[in-house]
PDB file of N, CA and C in Angstrom:
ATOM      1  N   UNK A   1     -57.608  -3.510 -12.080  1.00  0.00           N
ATOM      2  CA  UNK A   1     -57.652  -2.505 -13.131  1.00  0.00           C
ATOM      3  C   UNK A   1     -57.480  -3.193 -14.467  1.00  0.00           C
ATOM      4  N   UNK A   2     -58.031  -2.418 -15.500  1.00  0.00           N
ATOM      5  CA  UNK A   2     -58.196  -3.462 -16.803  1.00  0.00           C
ATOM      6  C   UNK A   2     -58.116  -2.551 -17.671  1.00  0.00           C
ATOM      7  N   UNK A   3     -57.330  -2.354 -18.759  1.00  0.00           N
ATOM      8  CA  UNK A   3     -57.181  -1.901 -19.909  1.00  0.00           C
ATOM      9  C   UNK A   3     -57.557  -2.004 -20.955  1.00  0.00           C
ATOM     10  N   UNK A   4     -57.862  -1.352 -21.660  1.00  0.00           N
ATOM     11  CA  UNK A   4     -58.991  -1.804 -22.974  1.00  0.00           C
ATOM     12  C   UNK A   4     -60.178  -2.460 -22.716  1.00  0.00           C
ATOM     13  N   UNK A   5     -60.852  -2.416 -23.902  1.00  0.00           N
ATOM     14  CA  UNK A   5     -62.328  -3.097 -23.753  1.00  0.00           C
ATOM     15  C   UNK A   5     -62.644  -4.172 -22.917  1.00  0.00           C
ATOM     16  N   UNK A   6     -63.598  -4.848 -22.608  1.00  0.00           N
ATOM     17  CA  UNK A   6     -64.498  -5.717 -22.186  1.00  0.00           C
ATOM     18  C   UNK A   6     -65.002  -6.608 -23.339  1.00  0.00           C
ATOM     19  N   UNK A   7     -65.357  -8.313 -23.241  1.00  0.00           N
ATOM     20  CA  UNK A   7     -66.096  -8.703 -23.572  1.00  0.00           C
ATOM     21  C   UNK A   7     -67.684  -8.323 -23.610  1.00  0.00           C
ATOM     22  N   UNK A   8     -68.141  -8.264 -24.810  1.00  0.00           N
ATOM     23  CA  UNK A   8     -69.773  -8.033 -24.653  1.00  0.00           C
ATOM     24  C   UNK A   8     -70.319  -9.007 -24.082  1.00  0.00           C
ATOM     25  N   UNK A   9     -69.996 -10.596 -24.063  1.00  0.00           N
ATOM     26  CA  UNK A   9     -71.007 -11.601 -23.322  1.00  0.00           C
ATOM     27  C   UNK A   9     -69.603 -12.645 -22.568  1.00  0.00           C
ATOM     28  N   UNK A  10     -69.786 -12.171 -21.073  1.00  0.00           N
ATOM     29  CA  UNK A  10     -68.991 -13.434 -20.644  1.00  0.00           C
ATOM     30  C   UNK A  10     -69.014 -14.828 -20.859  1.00  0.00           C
ATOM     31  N   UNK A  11     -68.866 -15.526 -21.336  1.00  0.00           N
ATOM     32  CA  UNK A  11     -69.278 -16.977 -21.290  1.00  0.00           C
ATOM     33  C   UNK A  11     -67.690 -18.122 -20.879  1.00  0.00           C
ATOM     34  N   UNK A  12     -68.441 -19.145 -20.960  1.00  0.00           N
ATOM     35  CA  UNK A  12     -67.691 -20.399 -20.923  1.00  0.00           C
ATOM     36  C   UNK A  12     -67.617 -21.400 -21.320  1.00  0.00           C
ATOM     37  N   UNK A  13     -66.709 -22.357 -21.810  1.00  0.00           N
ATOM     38  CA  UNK A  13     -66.511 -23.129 -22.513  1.00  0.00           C
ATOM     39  C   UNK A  13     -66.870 -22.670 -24.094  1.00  0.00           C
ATOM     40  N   UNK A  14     -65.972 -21.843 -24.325  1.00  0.00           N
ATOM     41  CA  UNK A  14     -65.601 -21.130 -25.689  1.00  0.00           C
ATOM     42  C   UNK A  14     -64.798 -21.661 -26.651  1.00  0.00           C
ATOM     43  N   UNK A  15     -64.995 -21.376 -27.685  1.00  0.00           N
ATOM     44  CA  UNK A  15     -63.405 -21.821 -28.749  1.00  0.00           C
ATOM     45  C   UNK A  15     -62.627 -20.106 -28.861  1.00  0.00           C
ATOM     46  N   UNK A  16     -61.573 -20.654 -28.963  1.00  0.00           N
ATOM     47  CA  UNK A  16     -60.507 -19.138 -29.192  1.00  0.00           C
ATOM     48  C   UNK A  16     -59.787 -19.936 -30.194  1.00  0.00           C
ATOM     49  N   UNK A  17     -59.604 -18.647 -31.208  1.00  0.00           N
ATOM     50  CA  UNK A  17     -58.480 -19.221 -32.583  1.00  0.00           C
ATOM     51  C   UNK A  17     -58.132 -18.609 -32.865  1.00  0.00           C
ATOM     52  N   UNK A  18     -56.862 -18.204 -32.808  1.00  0.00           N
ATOM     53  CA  UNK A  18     -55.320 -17.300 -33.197  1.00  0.00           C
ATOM     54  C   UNK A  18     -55.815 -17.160 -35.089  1.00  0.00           C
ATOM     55  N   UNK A  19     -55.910 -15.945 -35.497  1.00  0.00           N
ATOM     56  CA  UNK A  19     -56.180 -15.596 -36.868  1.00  0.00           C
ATOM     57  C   UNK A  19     -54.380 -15.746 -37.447  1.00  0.00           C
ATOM     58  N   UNK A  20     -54.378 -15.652 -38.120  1.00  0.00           N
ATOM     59  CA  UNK A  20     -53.510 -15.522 -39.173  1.00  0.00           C
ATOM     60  C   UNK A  20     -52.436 -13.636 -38.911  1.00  0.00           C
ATOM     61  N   UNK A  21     -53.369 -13.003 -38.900  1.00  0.00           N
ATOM     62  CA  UNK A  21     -53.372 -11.587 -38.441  1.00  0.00           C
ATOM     63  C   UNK A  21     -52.825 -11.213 -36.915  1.00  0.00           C
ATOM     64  N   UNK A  22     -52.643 -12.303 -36.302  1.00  0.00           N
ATOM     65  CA  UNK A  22     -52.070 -12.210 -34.962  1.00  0.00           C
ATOM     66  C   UNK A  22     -53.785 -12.071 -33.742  1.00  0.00           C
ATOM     67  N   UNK A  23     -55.217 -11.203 -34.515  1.00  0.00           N
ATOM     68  CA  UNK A  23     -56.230 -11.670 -33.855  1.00  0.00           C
ATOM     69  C   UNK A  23     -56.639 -12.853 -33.423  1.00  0.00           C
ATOM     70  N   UNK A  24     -57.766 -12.887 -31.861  1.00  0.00           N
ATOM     71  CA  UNK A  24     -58.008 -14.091 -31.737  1.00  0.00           C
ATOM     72  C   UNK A  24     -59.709 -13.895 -32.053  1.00  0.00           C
ATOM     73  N   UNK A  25     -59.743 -14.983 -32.577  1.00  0.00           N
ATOM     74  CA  UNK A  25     -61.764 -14.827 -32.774  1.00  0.00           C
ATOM     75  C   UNK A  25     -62.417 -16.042 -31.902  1.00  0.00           C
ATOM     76  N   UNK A  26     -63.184 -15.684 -30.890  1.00  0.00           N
ATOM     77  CA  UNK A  26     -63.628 -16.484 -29.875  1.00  0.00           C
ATOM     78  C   UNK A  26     -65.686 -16.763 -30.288  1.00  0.00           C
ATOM     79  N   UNK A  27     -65.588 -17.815 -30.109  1.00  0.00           N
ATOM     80  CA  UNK A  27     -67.300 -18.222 -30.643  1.00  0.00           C
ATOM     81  C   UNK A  27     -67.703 -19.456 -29.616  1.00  0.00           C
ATOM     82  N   UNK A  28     -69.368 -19.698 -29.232  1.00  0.00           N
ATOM     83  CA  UNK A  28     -69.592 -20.685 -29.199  1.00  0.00           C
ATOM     84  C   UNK A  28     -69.414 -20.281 -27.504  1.00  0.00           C
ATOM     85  N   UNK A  29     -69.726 -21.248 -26.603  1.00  0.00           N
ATOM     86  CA  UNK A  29     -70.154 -21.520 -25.147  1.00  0.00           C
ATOM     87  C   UNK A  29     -71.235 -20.964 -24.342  1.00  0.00           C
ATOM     88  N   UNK A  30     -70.771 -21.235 -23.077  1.00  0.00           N
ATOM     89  CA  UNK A  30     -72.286 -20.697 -22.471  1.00  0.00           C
ATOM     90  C   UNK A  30     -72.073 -19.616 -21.573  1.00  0.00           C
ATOM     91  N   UNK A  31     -73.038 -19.400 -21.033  1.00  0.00           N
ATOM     92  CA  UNK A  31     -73.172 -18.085 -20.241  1.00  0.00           C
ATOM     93  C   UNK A  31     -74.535 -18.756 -18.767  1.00  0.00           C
ATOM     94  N   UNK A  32     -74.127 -19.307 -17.759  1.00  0.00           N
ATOM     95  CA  UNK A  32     -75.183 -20.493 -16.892  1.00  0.00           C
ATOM     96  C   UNK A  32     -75.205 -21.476 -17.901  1.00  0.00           C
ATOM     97  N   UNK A  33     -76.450 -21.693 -17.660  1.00  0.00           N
ATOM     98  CA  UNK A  33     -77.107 -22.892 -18.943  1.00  0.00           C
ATOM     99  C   UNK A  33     -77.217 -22.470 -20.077  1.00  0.00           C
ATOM    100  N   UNK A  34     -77.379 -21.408 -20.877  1.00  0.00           N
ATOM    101  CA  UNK A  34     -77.546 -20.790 -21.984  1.00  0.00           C
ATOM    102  C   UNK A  34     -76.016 -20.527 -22.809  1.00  0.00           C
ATOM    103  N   UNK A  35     -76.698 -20.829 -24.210  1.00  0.00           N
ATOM    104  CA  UNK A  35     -75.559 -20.800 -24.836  1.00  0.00           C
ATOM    105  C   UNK A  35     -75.158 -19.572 -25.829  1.00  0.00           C
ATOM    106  N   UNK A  36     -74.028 -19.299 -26.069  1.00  0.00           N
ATOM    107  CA  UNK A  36     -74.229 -17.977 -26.157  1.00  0.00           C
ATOM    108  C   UNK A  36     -73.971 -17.795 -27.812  1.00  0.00           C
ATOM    109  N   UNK A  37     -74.732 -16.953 -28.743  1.00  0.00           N
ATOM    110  CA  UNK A  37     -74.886 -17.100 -29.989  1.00  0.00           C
ATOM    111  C   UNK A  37     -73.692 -16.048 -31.151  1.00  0.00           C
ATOM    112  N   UNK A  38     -73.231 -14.805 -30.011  1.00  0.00           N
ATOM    113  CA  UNK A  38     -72.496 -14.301 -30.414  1.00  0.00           C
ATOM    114  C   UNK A  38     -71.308 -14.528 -30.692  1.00  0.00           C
ATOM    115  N   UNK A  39     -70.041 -13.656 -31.146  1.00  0.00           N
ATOM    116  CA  UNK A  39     -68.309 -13.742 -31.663  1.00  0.00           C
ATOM    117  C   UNK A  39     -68.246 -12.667 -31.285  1.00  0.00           C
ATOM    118  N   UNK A  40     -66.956 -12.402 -30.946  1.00  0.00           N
ATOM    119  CA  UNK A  40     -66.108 -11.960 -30.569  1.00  0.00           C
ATOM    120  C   UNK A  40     -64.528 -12.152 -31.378  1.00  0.00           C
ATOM    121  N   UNK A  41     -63.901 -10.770 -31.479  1.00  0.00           N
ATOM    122  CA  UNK A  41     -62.239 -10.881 -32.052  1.00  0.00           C
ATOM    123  C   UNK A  41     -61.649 -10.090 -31.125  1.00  0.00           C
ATOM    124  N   UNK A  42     -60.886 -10.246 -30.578  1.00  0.00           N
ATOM    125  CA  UNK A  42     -59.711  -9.712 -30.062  1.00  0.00           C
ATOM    126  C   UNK A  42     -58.465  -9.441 -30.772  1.00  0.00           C
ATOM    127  N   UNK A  43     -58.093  -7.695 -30.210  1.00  0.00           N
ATOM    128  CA  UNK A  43     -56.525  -7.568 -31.272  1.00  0.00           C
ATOM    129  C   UNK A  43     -56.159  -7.256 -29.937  1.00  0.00           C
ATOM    130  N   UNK A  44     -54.920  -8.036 -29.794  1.00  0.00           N
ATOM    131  CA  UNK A  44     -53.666  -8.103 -28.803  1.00  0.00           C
ATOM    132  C   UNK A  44     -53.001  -6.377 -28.750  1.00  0.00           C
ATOM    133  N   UNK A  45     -52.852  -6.361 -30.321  1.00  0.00           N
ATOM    134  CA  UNK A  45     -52.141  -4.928 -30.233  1.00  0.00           C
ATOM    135  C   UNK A  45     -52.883  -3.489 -30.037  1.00  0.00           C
ATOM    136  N   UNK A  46     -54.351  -3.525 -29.702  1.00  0.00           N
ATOM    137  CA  UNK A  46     -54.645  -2.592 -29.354  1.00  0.00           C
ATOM    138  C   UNK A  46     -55.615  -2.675 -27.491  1.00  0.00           C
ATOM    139  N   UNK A  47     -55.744  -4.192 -27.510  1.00  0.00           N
ATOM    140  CA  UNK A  47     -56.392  -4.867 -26.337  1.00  0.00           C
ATOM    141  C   UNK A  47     -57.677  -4.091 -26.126  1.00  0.00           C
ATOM    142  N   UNK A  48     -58.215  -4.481 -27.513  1.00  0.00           N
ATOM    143  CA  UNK A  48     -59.536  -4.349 -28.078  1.00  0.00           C
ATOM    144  C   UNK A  48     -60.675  -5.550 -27.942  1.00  0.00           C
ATOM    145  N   UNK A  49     -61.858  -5.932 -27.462  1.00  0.00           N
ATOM    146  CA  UNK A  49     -62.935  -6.371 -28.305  1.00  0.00           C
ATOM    147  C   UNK A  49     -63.720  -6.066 -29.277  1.00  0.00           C
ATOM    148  N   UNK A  50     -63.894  -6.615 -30.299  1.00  0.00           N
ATOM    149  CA  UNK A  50     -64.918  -6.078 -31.122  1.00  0.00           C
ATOM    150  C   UNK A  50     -65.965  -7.465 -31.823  1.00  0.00           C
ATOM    151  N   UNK A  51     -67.604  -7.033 -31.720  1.00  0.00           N
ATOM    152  CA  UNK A  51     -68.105  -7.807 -31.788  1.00  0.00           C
ATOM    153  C   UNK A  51     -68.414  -8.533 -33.301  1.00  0.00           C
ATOM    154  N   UNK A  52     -68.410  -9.825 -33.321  1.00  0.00           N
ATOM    155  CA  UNK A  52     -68.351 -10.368 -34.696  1.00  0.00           C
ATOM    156  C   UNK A  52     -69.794 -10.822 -35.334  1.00  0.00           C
ATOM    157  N   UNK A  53     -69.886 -11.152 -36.122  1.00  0.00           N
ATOM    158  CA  UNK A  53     -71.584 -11.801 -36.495  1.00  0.00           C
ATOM    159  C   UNK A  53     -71.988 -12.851 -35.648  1.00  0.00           C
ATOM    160  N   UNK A  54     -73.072 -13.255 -35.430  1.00  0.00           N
ATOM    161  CA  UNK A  54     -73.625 -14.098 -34.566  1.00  0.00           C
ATOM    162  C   UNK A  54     -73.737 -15.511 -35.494  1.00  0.00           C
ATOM    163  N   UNK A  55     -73.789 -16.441 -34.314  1.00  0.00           N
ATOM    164  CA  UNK A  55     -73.665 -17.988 -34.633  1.00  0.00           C
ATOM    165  C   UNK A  55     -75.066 -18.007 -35.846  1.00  0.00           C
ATOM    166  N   UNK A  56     -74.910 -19.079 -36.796  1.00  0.00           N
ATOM    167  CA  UNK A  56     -76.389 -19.395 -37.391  1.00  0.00           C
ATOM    168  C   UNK A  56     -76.835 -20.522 -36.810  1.00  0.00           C
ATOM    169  N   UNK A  57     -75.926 -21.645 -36.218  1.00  0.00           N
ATOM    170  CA  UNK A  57     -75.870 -22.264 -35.229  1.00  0.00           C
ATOM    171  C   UNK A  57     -75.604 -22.675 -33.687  1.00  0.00           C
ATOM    172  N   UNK A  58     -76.319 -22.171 -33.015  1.00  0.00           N
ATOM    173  CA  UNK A  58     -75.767 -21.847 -31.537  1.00  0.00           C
ATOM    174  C   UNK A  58     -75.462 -23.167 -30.704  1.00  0.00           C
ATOM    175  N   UNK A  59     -74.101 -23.441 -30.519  1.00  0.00           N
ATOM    176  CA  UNK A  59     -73.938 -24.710 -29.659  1.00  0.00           C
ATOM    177  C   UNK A  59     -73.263 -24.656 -28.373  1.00  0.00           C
ATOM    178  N   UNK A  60     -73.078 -25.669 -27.114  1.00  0.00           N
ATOM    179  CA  UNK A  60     -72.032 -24.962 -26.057  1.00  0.00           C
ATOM    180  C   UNK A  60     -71.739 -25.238 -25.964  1.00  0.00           C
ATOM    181  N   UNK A  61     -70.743 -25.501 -26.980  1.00  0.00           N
ATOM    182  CA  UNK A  61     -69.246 -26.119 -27.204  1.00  0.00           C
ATOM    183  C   UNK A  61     -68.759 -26.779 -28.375  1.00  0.00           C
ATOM    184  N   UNK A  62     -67.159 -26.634 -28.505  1.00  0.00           N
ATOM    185  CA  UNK A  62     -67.299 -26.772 -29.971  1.00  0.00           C
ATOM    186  C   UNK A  62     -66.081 -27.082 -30.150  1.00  0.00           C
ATOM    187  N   UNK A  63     -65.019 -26.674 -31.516  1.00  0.00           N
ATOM    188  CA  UNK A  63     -64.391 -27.182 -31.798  1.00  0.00           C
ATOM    189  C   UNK A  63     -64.194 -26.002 -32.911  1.00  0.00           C
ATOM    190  N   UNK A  64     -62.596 -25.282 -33.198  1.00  0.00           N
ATOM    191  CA  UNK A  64     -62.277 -24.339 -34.373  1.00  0.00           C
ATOM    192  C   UNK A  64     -60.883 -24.414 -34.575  1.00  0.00           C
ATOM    193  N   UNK A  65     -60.416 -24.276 -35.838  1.00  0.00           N
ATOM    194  CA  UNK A  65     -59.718 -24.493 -36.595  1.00  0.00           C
ATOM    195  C   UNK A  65     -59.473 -23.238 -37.517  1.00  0.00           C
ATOM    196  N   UNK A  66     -58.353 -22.391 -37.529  1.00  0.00           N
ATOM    197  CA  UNK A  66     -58.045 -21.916 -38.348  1.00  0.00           C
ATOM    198  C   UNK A  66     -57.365 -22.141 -40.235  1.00  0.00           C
ATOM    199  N   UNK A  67     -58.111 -22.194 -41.010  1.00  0.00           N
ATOM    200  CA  UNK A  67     -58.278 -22.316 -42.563  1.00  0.00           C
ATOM    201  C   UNK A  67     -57.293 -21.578 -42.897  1.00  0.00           C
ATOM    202  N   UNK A  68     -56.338 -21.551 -43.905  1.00  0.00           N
ATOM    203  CA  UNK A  68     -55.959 -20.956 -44.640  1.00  0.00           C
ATOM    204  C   UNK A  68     -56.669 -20.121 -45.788  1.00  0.00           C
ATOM    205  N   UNK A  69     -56.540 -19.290 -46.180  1.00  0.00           N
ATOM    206  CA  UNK A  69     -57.250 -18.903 -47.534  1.00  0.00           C
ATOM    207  C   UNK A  69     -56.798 -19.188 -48.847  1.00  0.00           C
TER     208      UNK A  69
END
């Protein structure tokens, strides 16, 4: 049994990065051989997905870093 949303695209070998905001924003990996172009954010406190803008660069696999502003 599963609570709250679903991912829109399962994939693997993803980056996940803890926002500032307590969200996590997940980008980047694959799905088989294909790599997957979409984002994804997750809020813990409502155990939500919601979908983010798509890669302009699609790679499968990667590397993220949360920035300060």
């Amino acid at each position: 049994m599963h609570d709250g949303s679903a991912m829109s695209a399962l994939r693997r070998y993803q980056t996940l990065t803890l926002l500032a905001d307590g969200r996590v924003f997940m980008a980047n990996g694959t799905r088989g051989n294909t790599a997957v172009s979409s984002t994804e954010i997750f809020n813990p406190g409502s155990n939500v997905w919601t979908a983010g803008a798509s890669l302009s660069v699609v790679r499968r696999s990667g590397a993220a870093v949360r920035l300060n502003d």
